[in-house]
N, C-alpha and C. Protein backbone atom coordinates (compact mmCIF):
# COMPACT_ATOMS: atom_id res chain seq x y z
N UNK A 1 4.51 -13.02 -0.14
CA UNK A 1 3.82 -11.74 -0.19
C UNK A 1 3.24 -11.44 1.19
N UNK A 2 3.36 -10.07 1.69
CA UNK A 2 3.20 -10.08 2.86
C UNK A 2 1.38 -8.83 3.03
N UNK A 3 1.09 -9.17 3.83
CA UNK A 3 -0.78 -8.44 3.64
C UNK A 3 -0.16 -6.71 3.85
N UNK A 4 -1.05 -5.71 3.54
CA UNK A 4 -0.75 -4.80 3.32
C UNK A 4 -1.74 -4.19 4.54
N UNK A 5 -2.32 -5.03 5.40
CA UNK A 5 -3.29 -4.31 6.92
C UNK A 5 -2.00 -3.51 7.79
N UNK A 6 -1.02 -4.24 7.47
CA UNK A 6 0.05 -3.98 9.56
C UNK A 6 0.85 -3.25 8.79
N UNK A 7 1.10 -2.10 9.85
CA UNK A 7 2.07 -1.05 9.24
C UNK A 7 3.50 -1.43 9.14
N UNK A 8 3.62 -2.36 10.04
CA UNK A 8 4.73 -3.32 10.40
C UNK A 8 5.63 -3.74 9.07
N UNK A 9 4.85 -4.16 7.76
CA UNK A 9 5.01 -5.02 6.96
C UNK A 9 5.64 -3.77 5.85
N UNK A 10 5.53 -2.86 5.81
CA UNK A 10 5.72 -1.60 5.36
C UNK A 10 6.41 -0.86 5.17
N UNK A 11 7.44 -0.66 4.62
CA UNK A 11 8.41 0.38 4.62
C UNK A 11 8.64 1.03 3.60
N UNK A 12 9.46 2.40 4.04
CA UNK A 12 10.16 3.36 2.76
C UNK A 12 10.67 2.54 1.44
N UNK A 13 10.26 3.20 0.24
CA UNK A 13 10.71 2.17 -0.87
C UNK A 13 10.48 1.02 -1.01
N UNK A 14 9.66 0.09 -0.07
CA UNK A 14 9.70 -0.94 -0.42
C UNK A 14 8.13 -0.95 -1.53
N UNK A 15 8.04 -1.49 -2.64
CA UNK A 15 7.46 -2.11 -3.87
C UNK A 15 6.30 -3.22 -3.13
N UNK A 16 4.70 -2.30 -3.65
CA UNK A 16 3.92 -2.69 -3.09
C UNK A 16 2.83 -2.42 -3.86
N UNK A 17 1.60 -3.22 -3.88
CA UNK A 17 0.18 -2.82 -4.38
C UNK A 17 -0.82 -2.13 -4.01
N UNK A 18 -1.05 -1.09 -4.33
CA UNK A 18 -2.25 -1.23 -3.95
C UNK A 18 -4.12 -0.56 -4.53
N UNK A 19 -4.73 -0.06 -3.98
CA UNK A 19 -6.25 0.42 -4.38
C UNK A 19 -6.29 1.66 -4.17
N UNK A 20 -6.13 2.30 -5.89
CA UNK A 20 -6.49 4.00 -5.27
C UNK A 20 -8.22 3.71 -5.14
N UNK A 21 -8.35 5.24 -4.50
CA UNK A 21 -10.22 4.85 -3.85
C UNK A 21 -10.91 5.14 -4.91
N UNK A 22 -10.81 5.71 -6.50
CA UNK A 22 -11.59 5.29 -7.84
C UNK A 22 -11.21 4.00 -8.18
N UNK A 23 -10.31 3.30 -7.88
CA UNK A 23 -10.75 1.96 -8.26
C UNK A 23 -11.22 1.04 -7.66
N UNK A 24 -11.68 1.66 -6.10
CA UNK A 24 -12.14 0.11 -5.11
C UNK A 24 -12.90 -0.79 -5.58
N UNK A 25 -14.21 -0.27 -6.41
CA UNK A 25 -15.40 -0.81 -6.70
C UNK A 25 -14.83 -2.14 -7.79
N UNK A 26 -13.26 -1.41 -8.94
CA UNK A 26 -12.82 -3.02 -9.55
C UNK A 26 -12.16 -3.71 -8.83
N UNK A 27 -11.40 -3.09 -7.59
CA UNK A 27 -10.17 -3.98 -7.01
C UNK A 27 -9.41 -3.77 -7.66
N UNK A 28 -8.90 -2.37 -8.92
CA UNK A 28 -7.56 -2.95 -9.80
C UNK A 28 -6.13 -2.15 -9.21
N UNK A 29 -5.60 -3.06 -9.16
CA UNK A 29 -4.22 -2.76 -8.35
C UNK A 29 -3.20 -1.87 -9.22
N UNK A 30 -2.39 -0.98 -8.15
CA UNK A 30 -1.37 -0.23 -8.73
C UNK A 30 -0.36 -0.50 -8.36
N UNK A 31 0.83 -0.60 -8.95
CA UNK A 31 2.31 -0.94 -7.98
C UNK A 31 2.96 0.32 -8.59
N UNK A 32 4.06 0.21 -7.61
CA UNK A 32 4.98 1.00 -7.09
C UNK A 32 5.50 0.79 -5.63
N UNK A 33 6.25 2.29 -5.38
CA UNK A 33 7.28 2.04 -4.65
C UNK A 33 6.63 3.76 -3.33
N UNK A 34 6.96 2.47 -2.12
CA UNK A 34 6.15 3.61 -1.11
C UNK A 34 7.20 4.76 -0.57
N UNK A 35 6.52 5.72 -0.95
CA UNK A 35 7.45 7.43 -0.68
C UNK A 35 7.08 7.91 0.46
N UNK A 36 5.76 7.21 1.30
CA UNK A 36 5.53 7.81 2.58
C UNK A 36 3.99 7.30 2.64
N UNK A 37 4.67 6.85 4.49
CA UNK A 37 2.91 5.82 5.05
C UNK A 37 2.03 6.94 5.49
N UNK A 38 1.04 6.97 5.62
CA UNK A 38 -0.22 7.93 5.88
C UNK A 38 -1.15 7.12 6.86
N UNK A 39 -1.18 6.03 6.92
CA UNK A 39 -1.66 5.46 7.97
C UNK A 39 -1.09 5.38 9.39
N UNK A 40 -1.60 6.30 10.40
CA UNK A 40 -0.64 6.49 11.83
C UNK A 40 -1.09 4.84 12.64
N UNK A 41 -1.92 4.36 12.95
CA UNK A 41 -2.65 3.19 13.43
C UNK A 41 -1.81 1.90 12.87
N UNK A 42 -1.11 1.08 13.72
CA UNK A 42 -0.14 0.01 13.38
C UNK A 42 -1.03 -0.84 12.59
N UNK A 43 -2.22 -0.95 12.67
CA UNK A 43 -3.39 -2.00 11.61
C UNK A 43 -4.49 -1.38 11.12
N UNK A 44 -4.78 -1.58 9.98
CA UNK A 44 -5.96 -1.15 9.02
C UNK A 44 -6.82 -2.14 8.57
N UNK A 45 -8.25 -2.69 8.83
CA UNK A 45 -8.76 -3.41 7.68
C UNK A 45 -8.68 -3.59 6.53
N UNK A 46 -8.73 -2.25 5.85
CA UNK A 46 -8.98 -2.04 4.25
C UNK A 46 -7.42 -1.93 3.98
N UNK A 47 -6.32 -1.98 4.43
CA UNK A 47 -5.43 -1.61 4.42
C UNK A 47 -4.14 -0.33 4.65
N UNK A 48 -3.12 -0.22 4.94
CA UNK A 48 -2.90 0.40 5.01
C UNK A 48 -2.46 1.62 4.03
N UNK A 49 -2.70 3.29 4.23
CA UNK A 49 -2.43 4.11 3.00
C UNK A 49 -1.29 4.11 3.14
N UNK A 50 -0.94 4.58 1.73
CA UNK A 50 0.47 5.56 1.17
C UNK A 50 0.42 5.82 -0.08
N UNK A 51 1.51 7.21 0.27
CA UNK A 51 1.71 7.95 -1.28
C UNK A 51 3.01 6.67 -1.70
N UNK A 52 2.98 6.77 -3.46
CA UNK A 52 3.80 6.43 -3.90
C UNK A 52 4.57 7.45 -4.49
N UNK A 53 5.75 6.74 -4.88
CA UNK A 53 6.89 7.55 -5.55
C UNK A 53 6.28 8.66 -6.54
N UNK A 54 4.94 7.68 -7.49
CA UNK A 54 4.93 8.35 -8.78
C UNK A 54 3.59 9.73 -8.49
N UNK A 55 3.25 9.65 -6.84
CA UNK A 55 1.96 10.63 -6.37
C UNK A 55 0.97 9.90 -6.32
N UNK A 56 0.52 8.71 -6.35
CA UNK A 56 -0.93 8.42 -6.08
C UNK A 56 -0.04 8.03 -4.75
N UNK A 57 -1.56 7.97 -4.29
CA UNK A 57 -2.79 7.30 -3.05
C UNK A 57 -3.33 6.27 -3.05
N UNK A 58 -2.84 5.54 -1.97
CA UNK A 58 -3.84 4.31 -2.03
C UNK A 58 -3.64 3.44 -0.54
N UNK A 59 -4.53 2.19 -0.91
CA UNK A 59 -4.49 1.28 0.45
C UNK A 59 -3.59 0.50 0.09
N UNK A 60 -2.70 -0.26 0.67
CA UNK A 60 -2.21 -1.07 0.27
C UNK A 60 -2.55 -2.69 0.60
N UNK A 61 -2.96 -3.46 -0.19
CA UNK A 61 -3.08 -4.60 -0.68
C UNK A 61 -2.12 -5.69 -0.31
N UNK A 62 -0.73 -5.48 -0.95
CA UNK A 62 0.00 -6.74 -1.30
C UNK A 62 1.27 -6.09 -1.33
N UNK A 63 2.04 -6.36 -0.17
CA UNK A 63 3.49 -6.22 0.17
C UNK A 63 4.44 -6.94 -0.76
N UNK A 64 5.22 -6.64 -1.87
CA UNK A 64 6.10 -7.42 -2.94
C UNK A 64 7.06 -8.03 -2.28
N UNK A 65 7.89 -8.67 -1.82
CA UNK A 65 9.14 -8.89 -1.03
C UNK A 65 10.03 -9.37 -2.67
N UNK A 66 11.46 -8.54 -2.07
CA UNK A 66 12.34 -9.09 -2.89
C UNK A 66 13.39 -10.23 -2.91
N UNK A 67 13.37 -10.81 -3.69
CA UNK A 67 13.99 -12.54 -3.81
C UNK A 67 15.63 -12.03 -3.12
């Protein structure tokens, strides 16, 4: 699993977690599949944003890699 800070780690479609900003306060994660990065800055603390396929927003968390 790859961290979701470096934009690096990130790409179109690739299947990822993360924190829309009503759920920061639980931490509860959303997956899906990224439709477009919103973060211009190659590194983020809190992570980096993107829309997903299905329309949310969020930071992303946790990069899925596929087997």
């Amino acid at each position: 699993m790859l961290s979701g800070e470096y934009r690096k780690n990130i790409t179109i479609g690739a299947e990822v977690e993360i924190v829309q900003k009503n759920h920061q306060r639980t931490g509860e994660l959303t997956s899906g599949f990224v439709q477009r990065i919103l973060t211009k800055s190659p590194q983020h603390t809190h992570g980096i944003k993107v829309l997903l396929e299905t329309g949310e927003v969020g930071r992303v968390k946790n990069v899925l890699e596929e087997d």
